[in-house]
PDBML (XML) file of the C-alpha atoms, coordinates in Angstrom:
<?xml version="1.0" encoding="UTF-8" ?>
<PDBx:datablock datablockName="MODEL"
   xmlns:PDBx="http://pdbml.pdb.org/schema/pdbx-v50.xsd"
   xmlns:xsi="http://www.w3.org/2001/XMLSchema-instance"
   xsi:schemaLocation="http://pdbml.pdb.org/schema/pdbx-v50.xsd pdbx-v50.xsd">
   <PDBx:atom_siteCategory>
      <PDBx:atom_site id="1">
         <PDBx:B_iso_or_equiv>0.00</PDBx:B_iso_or_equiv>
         <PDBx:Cartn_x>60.035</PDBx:Cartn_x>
         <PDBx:Cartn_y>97.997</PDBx:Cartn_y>
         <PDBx:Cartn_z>121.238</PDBx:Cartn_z>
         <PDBx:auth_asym_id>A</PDBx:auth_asym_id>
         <PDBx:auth_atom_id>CA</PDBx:auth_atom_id>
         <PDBx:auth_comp_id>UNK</PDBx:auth_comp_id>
         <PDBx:auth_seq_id>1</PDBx:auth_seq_id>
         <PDBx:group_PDB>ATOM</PDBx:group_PDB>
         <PDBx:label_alt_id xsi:nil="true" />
         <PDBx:label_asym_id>A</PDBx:label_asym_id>
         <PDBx:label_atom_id>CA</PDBx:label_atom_id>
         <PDBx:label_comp_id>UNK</PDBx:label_comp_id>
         <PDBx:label_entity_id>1</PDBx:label_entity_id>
         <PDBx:label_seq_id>1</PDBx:label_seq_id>
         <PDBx:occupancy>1.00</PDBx:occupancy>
         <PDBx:pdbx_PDB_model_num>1</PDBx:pdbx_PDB_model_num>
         <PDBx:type_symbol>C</PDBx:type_symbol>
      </PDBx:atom_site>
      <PDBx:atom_site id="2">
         <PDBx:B_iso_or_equiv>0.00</PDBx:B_iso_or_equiv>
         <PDBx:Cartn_x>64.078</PDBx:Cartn_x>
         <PDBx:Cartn_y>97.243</PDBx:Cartn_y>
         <PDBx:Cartn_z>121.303</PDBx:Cartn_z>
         <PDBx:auth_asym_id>A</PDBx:auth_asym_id>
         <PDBx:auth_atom_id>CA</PDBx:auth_atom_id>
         <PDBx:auth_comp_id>UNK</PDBx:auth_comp_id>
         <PDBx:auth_seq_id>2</PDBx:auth_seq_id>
         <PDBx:group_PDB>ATOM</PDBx:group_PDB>
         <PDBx:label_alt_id xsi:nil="true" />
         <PDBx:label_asym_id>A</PDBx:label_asym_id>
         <PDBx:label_atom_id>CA</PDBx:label_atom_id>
         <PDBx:label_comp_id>UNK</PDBx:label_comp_id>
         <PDBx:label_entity_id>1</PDBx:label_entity_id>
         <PDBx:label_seq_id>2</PDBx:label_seq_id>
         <PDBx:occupancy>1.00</PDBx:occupancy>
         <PDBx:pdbx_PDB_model_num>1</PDBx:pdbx_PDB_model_num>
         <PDBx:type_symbol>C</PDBx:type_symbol>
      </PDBx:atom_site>
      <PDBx:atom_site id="3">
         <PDBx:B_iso_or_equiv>0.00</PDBx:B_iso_or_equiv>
         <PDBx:Cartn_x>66.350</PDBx:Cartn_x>
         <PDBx:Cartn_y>96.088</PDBx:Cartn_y>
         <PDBx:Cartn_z>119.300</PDBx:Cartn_z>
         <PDBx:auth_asym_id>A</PDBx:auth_asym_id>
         <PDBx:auth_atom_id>CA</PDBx:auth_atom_id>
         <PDBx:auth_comp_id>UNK</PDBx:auth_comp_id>
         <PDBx:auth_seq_id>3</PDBx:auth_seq_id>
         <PDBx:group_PDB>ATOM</PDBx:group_PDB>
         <PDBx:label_alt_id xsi:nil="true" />
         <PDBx:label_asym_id>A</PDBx:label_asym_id>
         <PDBx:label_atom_id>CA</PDBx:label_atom_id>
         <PDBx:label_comp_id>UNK</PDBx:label_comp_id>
         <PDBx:label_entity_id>1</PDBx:label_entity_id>
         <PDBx:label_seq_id>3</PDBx:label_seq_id>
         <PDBx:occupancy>1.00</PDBx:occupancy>
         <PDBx:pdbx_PDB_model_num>1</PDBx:pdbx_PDB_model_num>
         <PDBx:type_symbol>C</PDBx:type_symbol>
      </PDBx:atom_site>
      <PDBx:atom_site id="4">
         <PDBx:B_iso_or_equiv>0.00</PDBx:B_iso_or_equiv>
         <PDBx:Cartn_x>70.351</PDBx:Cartn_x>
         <PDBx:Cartn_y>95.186</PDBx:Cartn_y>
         <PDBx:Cartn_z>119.556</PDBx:Cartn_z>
         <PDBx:auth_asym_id>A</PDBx:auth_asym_id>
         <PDBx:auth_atom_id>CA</PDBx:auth_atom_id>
         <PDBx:auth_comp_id>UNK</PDBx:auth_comp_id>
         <PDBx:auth_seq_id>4</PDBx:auth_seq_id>
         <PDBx:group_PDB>ATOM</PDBx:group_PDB>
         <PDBx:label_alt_id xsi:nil="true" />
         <PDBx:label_asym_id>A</PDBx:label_asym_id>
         <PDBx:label_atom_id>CA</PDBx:label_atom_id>
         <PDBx:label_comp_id>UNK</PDBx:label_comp_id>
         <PDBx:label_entity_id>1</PDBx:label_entity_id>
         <PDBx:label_seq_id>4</PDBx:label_seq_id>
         <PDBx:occupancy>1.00</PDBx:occupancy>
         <PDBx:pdbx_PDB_model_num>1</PDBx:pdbx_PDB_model_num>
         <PDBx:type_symbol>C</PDBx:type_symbol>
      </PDBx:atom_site>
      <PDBx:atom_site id="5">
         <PDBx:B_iso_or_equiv>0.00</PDBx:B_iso_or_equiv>
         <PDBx:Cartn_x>72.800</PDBx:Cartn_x>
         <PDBx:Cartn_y>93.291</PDBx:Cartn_y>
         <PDBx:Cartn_z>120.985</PDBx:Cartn_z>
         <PDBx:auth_asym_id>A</PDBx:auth_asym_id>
         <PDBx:auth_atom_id>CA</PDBx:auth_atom_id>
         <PDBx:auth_comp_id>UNK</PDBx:auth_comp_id>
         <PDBx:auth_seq_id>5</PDBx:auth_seq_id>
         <PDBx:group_PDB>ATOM</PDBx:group_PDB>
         <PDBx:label_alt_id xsi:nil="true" />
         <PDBx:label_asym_id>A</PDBx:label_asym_id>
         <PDBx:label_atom_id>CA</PDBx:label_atom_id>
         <PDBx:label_comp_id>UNK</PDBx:label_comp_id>
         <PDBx:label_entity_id>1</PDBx:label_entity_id>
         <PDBx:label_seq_id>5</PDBx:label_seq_id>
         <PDBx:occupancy>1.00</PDBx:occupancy>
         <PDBx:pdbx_PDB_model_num>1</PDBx:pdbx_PDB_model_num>
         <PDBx:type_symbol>C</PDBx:type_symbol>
      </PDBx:atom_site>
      <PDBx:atom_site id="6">
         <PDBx:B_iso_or_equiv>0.00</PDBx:B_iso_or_equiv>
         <PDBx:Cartn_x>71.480</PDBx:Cartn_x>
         <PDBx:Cartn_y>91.928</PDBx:Cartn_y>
         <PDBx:Cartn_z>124.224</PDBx:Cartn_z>
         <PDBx:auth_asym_id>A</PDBx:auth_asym_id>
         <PDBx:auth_atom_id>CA</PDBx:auth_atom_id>
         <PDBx:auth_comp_id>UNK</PDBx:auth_comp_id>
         <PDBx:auth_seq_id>6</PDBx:auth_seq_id>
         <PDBx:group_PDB>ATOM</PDBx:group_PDB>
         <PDBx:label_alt_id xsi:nil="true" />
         <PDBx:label_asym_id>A</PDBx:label_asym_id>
         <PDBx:label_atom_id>CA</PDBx:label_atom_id>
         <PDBx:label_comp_id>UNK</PDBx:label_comp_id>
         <PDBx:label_entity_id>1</PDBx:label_entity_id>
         <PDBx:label_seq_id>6</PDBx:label_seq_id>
         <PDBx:occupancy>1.00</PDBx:occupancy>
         <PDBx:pdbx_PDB_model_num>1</PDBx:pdbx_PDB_model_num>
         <PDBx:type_symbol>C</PDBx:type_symbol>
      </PDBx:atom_site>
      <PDBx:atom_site id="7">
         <PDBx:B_iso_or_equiv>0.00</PDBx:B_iso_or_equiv>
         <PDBx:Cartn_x>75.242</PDBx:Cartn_x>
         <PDBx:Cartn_y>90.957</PDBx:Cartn_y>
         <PDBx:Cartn_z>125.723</PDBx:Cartn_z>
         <PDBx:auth_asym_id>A</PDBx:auth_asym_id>
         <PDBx:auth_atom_id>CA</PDBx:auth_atom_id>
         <PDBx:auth_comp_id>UNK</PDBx:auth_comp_id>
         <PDBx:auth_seq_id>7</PDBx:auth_seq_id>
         <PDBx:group_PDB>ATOM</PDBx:group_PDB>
         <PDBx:label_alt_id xsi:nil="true" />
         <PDBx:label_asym_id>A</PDBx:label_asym_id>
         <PDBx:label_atom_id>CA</PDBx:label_atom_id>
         <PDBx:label_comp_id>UNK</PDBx:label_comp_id>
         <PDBx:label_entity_id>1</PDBx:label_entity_id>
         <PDBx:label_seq_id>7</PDBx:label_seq_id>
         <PDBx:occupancy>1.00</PDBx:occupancy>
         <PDBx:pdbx_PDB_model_num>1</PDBx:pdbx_PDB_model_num>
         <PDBx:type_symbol>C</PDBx:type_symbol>
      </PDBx:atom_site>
      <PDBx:atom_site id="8">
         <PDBx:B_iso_or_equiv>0.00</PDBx:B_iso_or_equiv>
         <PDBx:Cartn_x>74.155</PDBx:Cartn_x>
         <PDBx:Cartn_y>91.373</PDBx:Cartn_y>
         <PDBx:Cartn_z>129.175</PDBx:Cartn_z>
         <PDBx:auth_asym_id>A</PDBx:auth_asym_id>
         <PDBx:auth_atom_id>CA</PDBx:auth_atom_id>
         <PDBx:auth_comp_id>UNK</PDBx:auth_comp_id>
         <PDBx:auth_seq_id>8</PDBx:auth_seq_id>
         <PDBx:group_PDB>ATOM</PDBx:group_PDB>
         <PDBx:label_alt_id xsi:nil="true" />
         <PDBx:label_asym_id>A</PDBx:label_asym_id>
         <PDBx:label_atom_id>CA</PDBx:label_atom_id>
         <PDBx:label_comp_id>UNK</PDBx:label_comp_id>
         <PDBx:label_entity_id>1</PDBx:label_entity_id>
         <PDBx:label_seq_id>8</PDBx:label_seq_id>
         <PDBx:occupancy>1.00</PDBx:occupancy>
         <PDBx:pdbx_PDB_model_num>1</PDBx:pdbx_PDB_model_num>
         <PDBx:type_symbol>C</PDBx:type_symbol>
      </PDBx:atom_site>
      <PDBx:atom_site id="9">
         <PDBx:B_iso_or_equiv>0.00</PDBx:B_iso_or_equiv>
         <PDBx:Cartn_x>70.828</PDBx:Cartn_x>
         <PDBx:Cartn_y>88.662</PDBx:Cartn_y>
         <PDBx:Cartn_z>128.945</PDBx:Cartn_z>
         <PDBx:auth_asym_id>A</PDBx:auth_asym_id>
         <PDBx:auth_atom_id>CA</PDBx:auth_atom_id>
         <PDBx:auth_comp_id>UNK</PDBx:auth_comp_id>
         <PDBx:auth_seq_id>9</PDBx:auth_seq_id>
         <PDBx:group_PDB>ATOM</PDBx:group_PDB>
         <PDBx:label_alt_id xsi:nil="true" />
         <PDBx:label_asym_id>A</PDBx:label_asym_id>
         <PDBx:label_atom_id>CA</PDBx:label_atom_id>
         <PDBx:label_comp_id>UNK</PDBx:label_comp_id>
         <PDBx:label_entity_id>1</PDBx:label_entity_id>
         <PDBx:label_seq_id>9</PDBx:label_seq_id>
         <PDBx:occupancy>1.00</PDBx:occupancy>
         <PDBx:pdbx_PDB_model_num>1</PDBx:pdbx_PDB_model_num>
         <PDBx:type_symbol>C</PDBx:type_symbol>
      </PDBx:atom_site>
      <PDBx:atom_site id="10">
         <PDBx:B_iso_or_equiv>0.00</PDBx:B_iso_or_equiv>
         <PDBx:Cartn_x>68.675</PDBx:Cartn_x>
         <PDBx:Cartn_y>91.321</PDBx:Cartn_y>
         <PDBx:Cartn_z>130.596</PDBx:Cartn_z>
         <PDBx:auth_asym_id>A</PDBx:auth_asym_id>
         <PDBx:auth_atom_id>CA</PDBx:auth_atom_id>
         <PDBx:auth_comp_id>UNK</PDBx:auth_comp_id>
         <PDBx:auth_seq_id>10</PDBx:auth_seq_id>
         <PDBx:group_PDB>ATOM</PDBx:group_PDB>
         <PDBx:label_alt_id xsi:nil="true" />
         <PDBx:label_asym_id>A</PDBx:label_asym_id>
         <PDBx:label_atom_id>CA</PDBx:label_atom_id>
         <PDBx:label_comp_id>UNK</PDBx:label_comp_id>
         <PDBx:label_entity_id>1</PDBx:label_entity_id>
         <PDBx:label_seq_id>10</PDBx:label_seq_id>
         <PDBx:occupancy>1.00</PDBx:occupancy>
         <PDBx:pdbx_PDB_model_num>1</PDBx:pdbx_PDB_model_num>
         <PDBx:type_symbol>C</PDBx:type_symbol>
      </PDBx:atom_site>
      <PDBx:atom_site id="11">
         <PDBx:B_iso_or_equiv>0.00</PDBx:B_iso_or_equiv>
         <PDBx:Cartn_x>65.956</PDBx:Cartn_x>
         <PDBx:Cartn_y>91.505</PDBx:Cartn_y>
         <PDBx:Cartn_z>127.937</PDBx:Cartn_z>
         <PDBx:auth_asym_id>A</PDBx:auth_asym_id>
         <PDBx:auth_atom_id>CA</PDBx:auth_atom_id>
         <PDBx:auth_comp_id>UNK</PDBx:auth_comp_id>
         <PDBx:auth_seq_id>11</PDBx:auth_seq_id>
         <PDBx:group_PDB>ATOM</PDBx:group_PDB>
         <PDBx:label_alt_id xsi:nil="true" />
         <PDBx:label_asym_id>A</PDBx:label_asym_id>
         <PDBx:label_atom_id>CA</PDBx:label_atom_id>
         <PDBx:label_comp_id>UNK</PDBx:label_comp_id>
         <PDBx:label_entity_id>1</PDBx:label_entity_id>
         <PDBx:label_seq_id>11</PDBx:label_seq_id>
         <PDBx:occupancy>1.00</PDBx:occupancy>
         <PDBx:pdbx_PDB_model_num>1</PDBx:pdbx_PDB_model_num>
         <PDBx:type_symbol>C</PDBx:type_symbol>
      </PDBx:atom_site>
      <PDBx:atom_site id="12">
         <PDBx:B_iso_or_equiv>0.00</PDBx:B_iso_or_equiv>
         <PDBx:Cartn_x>63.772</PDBx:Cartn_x>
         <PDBx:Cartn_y>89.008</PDBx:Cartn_y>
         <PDBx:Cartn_z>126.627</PDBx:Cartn_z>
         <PDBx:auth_asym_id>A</PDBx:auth_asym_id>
         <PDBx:auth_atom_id>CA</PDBx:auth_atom_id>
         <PDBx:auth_comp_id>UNK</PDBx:auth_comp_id>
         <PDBx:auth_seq_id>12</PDBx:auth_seq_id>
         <PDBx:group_PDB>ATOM</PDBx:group_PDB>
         <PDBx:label_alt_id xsi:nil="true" />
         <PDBx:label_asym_id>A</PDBx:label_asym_id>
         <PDBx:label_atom_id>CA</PDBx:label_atom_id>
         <PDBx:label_comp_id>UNK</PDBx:label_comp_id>
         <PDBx:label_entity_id>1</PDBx:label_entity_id>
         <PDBx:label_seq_id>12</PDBx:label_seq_id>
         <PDBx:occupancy>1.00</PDBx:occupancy>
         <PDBx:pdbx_PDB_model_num>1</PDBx:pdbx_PDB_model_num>
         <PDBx:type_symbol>C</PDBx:type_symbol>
      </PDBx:atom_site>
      <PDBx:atom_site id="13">
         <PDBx:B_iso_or_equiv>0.00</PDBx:B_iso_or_equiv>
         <PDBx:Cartn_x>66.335</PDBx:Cartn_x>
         <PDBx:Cartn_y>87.983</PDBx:Cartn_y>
         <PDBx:Cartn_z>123.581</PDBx:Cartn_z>
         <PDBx:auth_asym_id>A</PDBx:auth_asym_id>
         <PDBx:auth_atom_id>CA</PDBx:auth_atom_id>
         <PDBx:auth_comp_id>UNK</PDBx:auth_comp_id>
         <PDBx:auth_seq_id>13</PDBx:auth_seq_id>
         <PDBx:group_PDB>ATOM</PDBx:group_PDB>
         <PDBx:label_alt_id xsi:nil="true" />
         <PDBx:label_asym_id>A</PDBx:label_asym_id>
         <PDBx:label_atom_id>CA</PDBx:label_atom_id>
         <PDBx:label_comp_id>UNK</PDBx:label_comp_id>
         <PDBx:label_entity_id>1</PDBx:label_entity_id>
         <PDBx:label_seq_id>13</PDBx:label_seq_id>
         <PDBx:occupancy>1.00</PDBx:occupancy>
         <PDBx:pdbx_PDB_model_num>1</PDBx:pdbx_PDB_model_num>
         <PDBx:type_symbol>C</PDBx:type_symbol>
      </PDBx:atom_site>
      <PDBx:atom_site id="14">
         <PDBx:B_iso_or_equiv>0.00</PDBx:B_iso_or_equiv>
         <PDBx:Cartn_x>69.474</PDBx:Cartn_x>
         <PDBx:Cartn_y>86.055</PDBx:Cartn_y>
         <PDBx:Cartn_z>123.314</PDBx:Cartn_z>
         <PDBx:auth_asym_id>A</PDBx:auth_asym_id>
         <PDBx:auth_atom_id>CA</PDBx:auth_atom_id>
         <PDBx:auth_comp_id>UNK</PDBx:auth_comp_id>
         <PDBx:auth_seq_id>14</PDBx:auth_seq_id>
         <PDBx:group_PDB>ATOM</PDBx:group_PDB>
         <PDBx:label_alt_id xsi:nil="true" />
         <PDBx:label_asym_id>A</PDBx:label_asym_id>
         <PDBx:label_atom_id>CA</PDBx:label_atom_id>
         <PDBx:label_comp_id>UNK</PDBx:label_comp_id>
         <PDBx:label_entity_id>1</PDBx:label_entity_id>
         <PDBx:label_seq_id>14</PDBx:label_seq_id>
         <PDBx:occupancy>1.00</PDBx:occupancy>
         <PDBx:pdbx_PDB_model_num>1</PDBx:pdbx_PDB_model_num>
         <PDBx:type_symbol>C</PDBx:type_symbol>
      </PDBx:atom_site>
      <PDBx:atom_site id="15">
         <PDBx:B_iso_or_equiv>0.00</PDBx:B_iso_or_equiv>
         <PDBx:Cartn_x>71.990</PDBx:Cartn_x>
         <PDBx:Cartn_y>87.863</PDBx:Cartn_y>
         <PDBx:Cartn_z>120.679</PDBx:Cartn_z>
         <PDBx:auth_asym_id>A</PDBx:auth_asym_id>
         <PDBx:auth_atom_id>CA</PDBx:auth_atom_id>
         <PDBx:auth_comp_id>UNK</PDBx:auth_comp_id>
         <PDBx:auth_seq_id>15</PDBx:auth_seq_id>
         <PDBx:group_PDB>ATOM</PDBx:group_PDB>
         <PDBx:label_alt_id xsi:nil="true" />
         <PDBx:label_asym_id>A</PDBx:label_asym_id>
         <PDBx:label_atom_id>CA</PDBx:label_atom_id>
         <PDBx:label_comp_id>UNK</PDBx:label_comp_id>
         <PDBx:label_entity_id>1</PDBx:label_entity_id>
         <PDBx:label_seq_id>15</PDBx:label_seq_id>
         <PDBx:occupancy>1.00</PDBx:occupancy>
         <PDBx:pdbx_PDB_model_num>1</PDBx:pdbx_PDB_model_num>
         <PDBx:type_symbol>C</PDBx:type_symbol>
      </PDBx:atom_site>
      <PDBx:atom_site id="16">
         <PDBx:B_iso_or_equiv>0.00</PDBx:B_iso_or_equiv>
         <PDBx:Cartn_x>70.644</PDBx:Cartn_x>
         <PDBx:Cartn_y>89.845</PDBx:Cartn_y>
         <PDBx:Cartn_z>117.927</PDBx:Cartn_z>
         <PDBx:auth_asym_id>A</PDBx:auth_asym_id>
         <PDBx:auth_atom_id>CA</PDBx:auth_atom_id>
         <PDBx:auth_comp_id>UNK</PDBx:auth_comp_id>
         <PDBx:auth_seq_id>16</PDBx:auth_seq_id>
         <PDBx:group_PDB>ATOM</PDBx:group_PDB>
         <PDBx:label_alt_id xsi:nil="true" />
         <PDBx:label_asym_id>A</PDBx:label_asym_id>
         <PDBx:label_atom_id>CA</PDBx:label_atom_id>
         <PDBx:label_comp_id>UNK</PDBx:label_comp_id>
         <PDBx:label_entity_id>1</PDBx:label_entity_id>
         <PDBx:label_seq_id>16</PDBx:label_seq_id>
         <PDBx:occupancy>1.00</PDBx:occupancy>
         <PDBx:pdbx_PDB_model_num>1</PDBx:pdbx_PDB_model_num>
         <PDBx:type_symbol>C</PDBx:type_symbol>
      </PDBx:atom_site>
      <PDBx:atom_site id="17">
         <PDBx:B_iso_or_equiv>0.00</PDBx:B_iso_or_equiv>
         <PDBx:Cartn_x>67.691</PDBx:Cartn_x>
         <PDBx:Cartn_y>90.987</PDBx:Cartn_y>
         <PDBx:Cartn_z>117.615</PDBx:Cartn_z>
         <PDBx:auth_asym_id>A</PDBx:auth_asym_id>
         <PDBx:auth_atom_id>CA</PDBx:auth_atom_id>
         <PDBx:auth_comp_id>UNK</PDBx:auth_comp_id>
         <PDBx:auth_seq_id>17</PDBx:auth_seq_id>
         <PDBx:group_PDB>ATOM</PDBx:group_PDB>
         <PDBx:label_alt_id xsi:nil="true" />
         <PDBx:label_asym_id>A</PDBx:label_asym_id>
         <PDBx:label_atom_id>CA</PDBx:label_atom_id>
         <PDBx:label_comp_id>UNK</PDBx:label_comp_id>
         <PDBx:label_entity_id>1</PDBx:label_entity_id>
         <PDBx:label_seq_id>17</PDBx:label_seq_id>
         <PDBx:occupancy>1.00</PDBx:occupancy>
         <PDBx:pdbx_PDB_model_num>1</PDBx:pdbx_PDB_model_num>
         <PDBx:type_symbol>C</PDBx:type_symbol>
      </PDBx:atom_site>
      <PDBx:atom_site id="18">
         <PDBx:B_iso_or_equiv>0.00</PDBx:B_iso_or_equiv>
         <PDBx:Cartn_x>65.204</PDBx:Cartn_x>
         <PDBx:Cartn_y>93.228</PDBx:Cartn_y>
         <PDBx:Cartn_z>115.425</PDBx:Cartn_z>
         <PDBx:auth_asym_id>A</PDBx:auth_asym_id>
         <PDBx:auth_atom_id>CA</PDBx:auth_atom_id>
         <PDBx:auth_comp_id>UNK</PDBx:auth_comp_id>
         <PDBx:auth_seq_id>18</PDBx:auth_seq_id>
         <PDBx:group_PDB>ATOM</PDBx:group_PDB>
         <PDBx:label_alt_id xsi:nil="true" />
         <PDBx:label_asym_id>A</PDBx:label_asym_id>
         <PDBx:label_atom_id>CA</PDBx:label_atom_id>
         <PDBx:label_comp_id>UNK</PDBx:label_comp_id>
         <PDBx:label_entity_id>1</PDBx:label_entity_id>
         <PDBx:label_seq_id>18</PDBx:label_seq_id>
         <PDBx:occupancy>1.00</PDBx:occupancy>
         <PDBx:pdbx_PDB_model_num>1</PDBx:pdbx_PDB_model_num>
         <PDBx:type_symbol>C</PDBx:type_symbol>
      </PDBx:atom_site>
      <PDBx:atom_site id="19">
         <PDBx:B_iso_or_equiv>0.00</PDBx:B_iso_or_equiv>
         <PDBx:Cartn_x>62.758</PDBx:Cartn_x>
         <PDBx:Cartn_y>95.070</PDBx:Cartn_y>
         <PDBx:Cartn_z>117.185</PDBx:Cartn_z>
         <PDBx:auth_asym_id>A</PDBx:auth_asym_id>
         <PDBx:auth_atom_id>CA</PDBx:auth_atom_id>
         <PDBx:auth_comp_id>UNK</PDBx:auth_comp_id>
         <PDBx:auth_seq_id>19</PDBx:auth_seq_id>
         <PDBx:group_PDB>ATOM</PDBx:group_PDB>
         <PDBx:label_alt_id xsi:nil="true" />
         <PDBx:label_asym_id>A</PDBx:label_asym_id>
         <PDBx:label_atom_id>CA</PDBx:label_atom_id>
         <PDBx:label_comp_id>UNK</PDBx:label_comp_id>
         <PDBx:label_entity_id>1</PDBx:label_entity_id>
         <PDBx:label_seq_id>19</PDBx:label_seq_id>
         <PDBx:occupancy>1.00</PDBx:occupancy>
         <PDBx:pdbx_PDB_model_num>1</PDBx:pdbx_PDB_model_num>
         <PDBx:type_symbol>C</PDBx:type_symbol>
      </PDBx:atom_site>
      <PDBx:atom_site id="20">
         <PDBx:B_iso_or_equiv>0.00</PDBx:B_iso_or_equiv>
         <PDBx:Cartn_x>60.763</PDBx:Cartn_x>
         <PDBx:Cartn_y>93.557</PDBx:Cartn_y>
         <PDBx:Cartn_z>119.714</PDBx:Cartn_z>
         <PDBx:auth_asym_id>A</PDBx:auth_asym_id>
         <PDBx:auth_atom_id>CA</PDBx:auth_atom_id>
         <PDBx:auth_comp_id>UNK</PDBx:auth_comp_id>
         <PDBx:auth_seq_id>20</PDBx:auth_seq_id>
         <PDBx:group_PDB>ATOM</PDBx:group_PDB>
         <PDBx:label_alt_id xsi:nil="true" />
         <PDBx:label_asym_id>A</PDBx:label_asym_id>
         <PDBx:label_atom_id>CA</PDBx:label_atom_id>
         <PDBx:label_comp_id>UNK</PDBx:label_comp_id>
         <PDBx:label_entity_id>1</PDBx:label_entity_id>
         <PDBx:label_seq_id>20</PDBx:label_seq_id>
         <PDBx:occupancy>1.00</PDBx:occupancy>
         <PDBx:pdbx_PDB_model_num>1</PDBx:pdbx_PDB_model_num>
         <PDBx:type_symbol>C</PDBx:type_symbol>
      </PDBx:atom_site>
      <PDBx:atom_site id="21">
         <PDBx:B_iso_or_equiv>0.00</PDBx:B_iso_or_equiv>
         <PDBx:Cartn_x>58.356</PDBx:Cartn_x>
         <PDBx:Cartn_y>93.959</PDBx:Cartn_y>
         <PDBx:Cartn_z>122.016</PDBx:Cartn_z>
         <PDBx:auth_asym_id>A</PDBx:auth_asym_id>
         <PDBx:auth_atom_id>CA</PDBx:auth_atom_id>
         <PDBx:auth_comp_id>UNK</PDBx:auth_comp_id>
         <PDBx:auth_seq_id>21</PDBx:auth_seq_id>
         <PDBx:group_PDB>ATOM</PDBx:group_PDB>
         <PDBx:label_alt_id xsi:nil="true" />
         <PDBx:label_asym_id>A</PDBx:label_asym_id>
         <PDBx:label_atom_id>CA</PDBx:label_atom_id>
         <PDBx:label_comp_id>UNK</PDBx:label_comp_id>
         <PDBx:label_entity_id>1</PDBx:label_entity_id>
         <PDBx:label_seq_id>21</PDBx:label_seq_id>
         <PDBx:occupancy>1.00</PDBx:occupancy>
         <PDBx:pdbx_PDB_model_num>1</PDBx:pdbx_PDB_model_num>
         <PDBx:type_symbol>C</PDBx:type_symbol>
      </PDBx:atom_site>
      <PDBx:atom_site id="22">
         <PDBx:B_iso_or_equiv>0.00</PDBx:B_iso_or_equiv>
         <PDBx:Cartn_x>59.891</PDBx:Cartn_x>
         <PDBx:Cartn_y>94.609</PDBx:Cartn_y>
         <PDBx:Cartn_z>125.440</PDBx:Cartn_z>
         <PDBx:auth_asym_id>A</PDBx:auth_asym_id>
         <PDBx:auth_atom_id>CA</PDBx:auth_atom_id>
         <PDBx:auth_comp_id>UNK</PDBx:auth_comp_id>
         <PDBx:auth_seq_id>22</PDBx:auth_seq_id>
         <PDBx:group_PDB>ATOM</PDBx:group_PDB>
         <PDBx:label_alt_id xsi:nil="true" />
         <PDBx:label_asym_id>A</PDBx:label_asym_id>
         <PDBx:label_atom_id>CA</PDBx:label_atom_id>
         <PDBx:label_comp_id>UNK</PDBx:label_comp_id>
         <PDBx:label_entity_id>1</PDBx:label_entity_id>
         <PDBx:label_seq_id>22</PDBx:label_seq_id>
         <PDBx:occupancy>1.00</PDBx:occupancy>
         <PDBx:pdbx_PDB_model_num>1</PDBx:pdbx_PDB_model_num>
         <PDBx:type_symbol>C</PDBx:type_symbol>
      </PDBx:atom_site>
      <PDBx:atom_site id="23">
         <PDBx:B_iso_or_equiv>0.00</PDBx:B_iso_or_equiv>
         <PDBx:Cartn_x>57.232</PDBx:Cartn_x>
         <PDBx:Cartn_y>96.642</PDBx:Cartn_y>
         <PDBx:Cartn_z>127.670</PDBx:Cartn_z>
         <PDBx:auth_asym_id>A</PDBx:auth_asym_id>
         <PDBx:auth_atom_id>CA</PDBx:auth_atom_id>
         <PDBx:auth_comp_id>UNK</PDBx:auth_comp_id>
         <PDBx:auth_seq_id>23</PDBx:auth_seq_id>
         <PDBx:group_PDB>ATOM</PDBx:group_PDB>
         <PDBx:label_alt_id xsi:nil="true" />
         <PDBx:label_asym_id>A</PDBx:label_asym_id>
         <PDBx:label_atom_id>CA</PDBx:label_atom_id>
         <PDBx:label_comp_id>UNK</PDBx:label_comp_id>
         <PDBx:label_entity_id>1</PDBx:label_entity_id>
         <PDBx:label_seq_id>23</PDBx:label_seq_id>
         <PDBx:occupancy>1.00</PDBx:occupancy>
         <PDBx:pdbx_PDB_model_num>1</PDBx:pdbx_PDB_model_num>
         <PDBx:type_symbol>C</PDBx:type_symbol>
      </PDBx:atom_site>
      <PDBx:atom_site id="24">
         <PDBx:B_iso_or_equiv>0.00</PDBx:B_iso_or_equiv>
         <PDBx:Cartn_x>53.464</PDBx:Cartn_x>
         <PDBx:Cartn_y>96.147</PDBx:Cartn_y>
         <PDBx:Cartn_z>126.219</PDBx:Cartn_z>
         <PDBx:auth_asym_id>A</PDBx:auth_asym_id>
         <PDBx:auth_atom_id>CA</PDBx:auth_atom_id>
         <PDBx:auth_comp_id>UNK</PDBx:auth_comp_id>
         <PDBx:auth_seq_id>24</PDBx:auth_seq_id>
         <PDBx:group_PDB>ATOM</PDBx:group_PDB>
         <PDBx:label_alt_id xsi:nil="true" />
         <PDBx:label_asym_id>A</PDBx:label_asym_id>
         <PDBx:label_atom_id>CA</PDBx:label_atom_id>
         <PDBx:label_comp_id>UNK</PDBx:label_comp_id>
         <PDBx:label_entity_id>1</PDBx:label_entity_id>
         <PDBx:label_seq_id>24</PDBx:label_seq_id>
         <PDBx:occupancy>1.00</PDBx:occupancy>
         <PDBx:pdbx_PDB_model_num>1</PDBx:pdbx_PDB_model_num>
         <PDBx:type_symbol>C</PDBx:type_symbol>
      </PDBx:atom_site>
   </PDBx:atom_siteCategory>
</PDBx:datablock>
């Protein structure tokens, strides 16, 4: 789970975000 400022669109997320699931 991750959580931040996802600047570079390379997670699942768009801006900020809490903690989410990224690798199940």
């Amino acid at each position: 789970w991750c959580w931040g400022k996802n600047d570079f669109y390379s997670l699942p997320w768009r801006g900020i975000r809490g903690p989410h699931e990224v690798i199940p």
